[in-house]
C-alpha atoms as a PDB file:
ATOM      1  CA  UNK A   1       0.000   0.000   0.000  1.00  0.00           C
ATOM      2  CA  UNK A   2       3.151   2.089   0.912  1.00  0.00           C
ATOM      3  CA  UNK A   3       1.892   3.070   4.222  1.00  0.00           C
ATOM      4  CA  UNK A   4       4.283   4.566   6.444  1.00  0.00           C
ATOM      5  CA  UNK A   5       4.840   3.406   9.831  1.00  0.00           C
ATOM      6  CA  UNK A   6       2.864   6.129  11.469  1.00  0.00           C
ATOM      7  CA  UNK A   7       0.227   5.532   9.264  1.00  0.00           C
ATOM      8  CA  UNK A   8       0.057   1.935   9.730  1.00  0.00           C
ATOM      9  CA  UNK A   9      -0.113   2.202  13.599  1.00  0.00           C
ATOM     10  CA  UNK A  10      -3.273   5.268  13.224  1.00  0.00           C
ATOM     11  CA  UNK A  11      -5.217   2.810  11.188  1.00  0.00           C
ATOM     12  CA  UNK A  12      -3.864  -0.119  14.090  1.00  0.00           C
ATOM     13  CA  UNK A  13      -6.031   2.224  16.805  1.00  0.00           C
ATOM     14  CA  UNK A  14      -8.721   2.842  14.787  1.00  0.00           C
ATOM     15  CA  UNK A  15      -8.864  -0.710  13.727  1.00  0.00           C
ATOM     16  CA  UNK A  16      -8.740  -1.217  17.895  1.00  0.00           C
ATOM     17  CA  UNK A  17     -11.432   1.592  18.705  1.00  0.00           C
ATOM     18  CA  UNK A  18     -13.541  -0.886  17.680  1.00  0.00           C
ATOM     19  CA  UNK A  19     -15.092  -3.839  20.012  1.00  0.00           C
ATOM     20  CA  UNK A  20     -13.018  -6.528  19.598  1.00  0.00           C
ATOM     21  CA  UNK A  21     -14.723 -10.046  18.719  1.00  0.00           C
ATOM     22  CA  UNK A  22     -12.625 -12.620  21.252  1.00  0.00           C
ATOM     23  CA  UNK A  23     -10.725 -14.285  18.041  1.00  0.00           C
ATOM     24  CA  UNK A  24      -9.212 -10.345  17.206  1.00  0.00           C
ATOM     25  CA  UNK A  25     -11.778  -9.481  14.941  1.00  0.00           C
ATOM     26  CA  UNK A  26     -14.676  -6.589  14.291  1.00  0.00           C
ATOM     27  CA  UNK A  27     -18.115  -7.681  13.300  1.00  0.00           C
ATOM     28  CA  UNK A  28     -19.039  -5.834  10.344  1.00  0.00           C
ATOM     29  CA  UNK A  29     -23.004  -4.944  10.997  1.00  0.00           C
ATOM     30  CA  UNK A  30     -21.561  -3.540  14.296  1.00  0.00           C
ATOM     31  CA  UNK A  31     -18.704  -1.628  12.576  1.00  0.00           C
ATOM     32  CA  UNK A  32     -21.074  -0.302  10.477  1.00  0.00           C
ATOM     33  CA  UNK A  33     -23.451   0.790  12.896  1.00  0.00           C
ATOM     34  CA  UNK A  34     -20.910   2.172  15.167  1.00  0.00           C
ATOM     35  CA  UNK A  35     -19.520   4.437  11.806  1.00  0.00           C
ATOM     36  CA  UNK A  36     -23.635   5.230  10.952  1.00  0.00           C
ATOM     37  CA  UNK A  37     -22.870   3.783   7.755  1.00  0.00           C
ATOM     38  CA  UNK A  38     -25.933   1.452   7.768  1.00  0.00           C
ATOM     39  CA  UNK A  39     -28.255   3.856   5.827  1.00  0.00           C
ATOM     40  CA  UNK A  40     -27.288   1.912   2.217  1.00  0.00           C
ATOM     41  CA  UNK A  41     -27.292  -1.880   1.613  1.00  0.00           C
ATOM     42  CA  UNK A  42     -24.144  -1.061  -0.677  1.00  0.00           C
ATOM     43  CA  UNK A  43     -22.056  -0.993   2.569  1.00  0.00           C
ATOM     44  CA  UNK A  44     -22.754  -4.682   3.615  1.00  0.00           C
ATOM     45  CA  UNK A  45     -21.791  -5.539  -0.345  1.00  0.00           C
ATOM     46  CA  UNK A  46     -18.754  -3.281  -0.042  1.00  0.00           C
ATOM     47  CA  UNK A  47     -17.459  -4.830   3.639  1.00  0.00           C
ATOM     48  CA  UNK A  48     -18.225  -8.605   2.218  1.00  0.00           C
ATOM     49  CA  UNK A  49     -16.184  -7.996  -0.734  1.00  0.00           C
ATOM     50  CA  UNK A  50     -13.310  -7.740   1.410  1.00  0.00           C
ATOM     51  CA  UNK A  51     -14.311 -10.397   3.894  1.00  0.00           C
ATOM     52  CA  UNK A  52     -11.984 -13.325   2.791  1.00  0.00           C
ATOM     53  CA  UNK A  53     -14.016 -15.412   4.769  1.00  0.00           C
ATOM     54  CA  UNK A  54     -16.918 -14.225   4.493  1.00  0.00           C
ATOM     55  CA  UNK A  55     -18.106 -14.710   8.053  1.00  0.00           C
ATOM     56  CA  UNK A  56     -19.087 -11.083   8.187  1.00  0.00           C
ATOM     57  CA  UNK A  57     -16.126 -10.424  10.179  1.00  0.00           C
ATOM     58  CA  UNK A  58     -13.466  -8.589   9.678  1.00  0.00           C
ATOM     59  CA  UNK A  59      -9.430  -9.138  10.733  1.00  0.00           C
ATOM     60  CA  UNK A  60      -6.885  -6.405  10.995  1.00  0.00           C
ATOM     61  CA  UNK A  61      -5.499  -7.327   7.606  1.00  0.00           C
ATOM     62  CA  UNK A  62      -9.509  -7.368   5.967  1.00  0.00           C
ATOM     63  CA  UNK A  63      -9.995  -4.006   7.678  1.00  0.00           C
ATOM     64  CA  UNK A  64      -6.993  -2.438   6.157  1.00  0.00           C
ATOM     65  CA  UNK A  65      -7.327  -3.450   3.177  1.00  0.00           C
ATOM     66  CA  UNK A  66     -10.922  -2.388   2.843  1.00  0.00           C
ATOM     67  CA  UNK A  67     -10.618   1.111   4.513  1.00  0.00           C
ATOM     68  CA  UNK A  68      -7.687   2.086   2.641  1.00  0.00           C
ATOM     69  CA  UNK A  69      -9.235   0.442  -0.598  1.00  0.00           C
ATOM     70  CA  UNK A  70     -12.561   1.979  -0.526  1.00  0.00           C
ATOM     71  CA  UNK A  71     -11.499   5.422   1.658  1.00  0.00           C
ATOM     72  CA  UNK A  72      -8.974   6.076  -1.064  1.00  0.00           C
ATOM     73  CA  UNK A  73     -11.048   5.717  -4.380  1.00  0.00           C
ATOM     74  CA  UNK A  74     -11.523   8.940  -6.310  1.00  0.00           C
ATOM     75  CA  UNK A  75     -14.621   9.217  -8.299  1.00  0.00           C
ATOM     76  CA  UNK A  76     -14.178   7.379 -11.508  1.00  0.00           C
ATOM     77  CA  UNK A  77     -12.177   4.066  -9.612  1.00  0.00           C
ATOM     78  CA  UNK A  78     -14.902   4.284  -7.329  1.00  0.00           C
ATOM     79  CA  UNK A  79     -17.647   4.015  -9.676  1.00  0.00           C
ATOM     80  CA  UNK A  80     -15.664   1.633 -11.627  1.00  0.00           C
ATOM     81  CA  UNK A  81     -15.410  -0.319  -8.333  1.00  0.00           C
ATOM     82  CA  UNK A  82     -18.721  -0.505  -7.387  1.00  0.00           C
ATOM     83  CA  UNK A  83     -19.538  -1.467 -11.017  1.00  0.00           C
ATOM     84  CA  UNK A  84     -16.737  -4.706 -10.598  1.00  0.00           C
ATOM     85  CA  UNK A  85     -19.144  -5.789  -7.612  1.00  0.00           C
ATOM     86  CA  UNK A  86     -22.609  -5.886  -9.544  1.00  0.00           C
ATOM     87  CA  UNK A  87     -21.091  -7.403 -13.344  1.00  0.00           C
ATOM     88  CA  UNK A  88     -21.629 -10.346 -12.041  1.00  0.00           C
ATOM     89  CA  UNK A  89     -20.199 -12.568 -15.537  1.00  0.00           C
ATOM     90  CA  UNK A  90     -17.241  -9.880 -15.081  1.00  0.00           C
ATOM     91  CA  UNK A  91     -17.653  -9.284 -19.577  1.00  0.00           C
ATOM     92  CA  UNK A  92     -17.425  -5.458 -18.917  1.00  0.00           C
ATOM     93  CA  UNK A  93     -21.518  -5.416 -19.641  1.00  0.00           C
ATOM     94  CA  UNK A  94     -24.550  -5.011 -17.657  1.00  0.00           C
ATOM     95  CA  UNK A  95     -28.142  -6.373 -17.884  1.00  0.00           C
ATOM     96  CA  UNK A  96     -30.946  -4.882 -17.285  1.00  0.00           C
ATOM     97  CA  UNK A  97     -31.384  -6.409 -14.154  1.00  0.00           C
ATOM     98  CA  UNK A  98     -27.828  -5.945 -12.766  1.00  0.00           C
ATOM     99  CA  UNK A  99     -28.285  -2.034 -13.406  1.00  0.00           C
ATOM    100  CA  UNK A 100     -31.233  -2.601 -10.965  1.00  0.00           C
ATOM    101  CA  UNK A 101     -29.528  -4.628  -8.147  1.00  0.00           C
ATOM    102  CA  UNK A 102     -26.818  -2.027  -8.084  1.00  0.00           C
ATOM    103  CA  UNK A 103     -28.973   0.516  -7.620  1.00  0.00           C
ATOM    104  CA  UNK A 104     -31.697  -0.908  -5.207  1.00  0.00           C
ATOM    105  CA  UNK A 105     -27.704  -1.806  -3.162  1.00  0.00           C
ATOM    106  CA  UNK A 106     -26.626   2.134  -3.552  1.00  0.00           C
ATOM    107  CA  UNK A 107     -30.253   3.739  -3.102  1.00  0.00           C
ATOM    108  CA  UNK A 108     -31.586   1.144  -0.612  1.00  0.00           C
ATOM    109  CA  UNK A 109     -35.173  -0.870  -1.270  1.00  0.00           C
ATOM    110  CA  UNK A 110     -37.386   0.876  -0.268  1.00  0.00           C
ATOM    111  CA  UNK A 111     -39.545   2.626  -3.103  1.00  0.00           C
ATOM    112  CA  UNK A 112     -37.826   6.011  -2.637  1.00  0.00           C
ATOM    113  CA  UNK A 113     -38.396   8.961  -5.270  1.00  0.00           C
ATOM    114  CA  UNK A 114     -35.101   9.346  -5.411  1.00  0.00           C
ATOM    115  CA  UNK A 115     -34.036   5.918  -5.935  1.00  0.00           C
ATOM    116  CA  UNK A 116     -36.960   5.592  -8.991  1.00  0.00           C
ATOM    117  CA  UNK A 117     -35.792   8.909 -10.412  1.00  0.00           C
ATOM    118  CA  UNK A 118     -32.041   7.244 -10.965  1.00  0.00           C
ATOM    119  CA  UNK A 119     -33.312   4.192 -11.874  1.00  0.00           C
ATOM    120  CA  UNK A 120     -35.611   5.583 -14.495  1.00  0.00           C
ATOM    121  CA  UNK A 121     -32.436   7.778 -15.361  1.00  0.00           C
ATOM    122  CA  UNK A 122     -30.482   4.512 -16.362  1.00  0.00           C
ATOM    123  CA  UNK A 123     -33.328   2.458 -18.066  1.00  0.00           C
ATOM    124  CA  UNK A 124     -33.861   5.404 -20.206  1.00  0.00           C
ATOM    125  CA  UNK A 125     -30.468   6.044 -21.126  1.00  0.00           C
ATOM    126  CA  UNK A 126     -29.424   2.424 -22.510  1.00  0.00           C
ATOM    127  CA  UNK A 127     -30.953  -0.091 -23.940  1.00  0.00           C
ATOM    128  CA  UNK A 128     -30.709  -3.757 -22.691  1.00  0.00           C
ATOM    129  CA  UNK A 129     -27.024  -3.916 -21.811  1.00  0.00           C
ATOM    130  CA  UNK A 130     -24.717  -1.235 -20.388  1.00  0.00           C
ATOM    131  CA  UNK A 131     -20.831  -0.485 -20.045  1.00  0.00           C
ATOM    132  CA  UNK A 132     -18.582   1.120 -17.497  1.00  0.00           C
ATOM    133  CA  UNK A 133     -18.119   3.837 -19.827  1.00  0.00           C
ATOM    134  CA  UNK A 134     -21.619   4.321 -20.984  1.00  0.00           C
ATOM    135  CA  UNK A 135     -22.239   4.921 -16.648  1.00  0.00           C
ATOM    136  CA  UNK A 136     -19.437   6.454 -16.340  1.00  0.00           C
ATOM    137  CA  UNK A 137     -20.483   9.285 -19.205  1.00  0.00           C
ATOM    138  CA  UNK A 138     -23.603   9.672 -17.735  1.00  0.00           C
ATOM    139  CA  UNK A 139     -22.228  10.203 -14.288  1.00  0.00           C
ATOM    140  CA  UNK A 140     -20.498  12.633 -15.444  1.00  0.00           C
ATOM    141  CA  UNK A 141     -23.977  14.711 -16.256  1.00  0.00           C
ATOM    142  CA  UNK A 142     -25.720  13.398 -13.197  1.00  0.00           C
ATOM    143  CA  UNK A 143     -23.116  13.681 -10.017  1.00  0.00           C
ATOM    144  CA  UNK A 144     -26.191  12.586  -7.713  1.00  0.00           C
ATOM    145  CA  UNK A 145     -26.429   8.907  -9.296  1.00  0.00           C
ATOM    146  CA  UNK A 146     -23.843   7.551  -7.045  1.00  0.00           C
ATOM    147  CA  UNK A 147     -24.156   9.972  -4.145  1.00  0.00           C
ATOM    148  CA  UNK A 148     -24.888   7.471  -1.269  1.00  0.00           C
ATOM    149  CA  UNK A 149     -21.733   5.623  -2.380  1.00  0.00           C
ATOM    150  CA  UNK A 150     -19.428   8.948  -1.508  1.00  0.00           C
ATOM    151  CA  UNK A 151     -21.492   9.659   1.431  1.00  0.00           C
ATOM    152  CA  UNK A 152     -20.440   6.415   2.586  1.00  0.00           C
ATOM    153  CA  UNK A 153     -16.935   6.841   1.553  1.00  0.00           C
ATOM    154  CA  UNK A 154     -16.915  10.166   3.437  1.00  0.00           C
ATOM    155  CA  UNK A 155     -18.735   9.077   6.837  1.00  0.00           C
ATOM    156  CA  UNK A 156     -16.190   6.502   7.020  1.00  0.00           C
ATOM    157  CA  UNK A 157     -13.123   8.813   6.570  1.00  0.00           C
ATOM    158  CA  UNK A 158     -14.332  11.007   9.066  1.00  0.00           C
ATOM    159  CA  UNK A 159     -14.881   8.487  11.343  1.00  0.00           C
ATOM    160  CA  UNK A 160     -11.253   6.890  11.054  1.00  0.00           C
ATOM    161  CA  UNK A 161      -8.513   9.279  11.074  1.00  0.00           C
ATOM    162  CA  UNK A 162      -8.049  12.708  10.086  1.00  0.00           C
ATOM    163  CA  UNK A 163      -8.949  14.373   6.794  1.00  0.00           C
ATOM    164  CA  UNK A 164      -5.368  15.460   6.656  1.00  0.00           C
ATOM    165  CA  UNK A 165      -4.685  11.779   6.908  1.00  0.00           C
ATOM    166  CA  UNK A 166      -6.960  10.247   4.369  1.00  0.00           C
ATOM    167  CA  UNK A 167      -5.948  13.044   1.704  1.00  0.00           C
ATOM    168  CA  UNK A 168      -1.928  12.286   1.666  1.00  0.00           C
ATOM    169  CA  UNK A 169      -2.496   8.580   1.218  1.00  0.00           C
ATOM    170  CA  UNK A 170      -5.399   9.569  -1.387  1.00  0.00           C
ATOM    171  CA  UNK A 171      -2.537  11.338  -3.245  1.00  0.00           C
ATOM    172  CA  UNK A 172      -0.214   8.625  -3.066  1.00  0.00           C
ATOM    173  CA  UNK A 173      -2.704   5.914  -3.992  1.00  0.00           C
ATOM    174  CA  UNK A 174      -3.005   8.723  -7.373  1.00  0.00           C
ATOM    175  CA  UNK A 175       0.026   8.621  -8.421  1.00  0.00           C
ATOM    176  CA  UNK A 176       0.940   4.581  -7.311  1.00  0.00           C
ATOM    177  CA  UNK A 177      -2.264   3.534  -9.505  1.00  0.00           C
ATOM    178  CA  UNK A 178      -2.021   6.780 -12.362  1.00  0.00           C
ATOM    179  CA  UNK A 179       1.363   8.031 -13.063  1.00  0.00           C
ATOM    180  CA  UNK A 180       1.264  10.788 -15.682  1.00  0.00           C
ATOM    181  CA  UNK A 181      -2.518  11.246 -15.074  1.00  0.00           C
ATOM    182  CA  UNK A 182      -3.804  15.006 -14.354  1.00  0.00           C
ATOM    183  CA  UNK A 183      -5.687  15.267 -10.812  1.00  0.00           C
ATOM    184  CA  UNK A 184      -8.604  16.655 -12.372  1.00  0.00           C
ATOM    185  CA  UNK A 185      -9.259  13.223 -14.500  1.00  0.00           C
ATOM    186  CA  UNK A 186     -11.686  11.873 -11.803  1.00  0.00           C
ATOM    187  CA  UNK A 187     -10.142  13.291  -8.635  1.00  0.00           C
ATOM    188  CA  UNK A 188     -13.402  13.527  -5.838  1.00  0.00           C
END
């Protein structure tokens, strides 16, 4: 990840502000809770990505990986992120009815105005199958499609370590993962 020391040890007590499951590890519905990060479904999806074994908890290694994973996603990785999670034959295209699980994940399942509007937004705009690009291209014209998804990333980086914090390794992750790019192509 090329964390520093310091940096290693912050995210060590944060991982350790946490109550502590008797085998060393955090229960994810409880980390969520504790974080107020329970308002979108997408959060469960996000935390049992990272869950290697998927017992919906989470070790120090799981936990660092995910935080500095998700925390450190600028706007286009993000969304390309979140799209890796709902592709679910992983051929760069989505159905109809994997545009509408991802979503009923980001906007919840309840019938929400909001959550029709964006939905309607997307059936309009393609026809049967979708790509990354197509989403992408039409976030750019709608910033509000994926909004819960940064709230999310946000309430959790406030809740973890300092803003300060959060944007020096989001500016090393940039130029690890994008050497040569400009910041403004998809910086959030």
């Amino acid at each position: 990840f090329g964390l520093r020391k310091d940096e290693l040890d912050m995210l060590y007590t944060a991982y350790y502000q946490n109550p502590i499951e008797e085998n060393g590890t955090i229960n994810v519905n409880l980390y969520l809770a504790l974080n107020q990060a329970t308002s979108s479904p997408i959060a469960n999806i996000i935390f049992q990505f990272f869950d290697k074994g998927k017992v919906n908890r989470l070790t120090f290694n799981d936990y660092l990986i995910s935080i500095w994973n998700f925390i450190t996603l600028k706007e286009i990785d993000m969304i390309s992120f979140i799209w890796s999670l709902f592709d679910t034959n992983q051929h760069g295209m989505m159905e109809v009815e994997e545009i509408t699980m991802m979503i009923d994940f980001i906007w919840g399942f309840k019938e929400d105005p909001e959550r029709t509007e964006k939905y309607e937004l997307l059936k309009l705009s393609f026809d049967k199958k979708v790509c990354l690009n197509e989403v992408v291209l039409l976030y750019r014209y709608n910033k509000s499609l994926f909004q819960p998804v940064f709230d999310l990333q946000e309430q959790l980086k406030l809740n973890t370590c300092t803003n300060f914090f959060w944007k020096r390794l989001i500016k090393r992750r940039y130029k690890m993962f994008h050497p040569g790019r400009k910041k403004s192509d998809g910086a959030h």
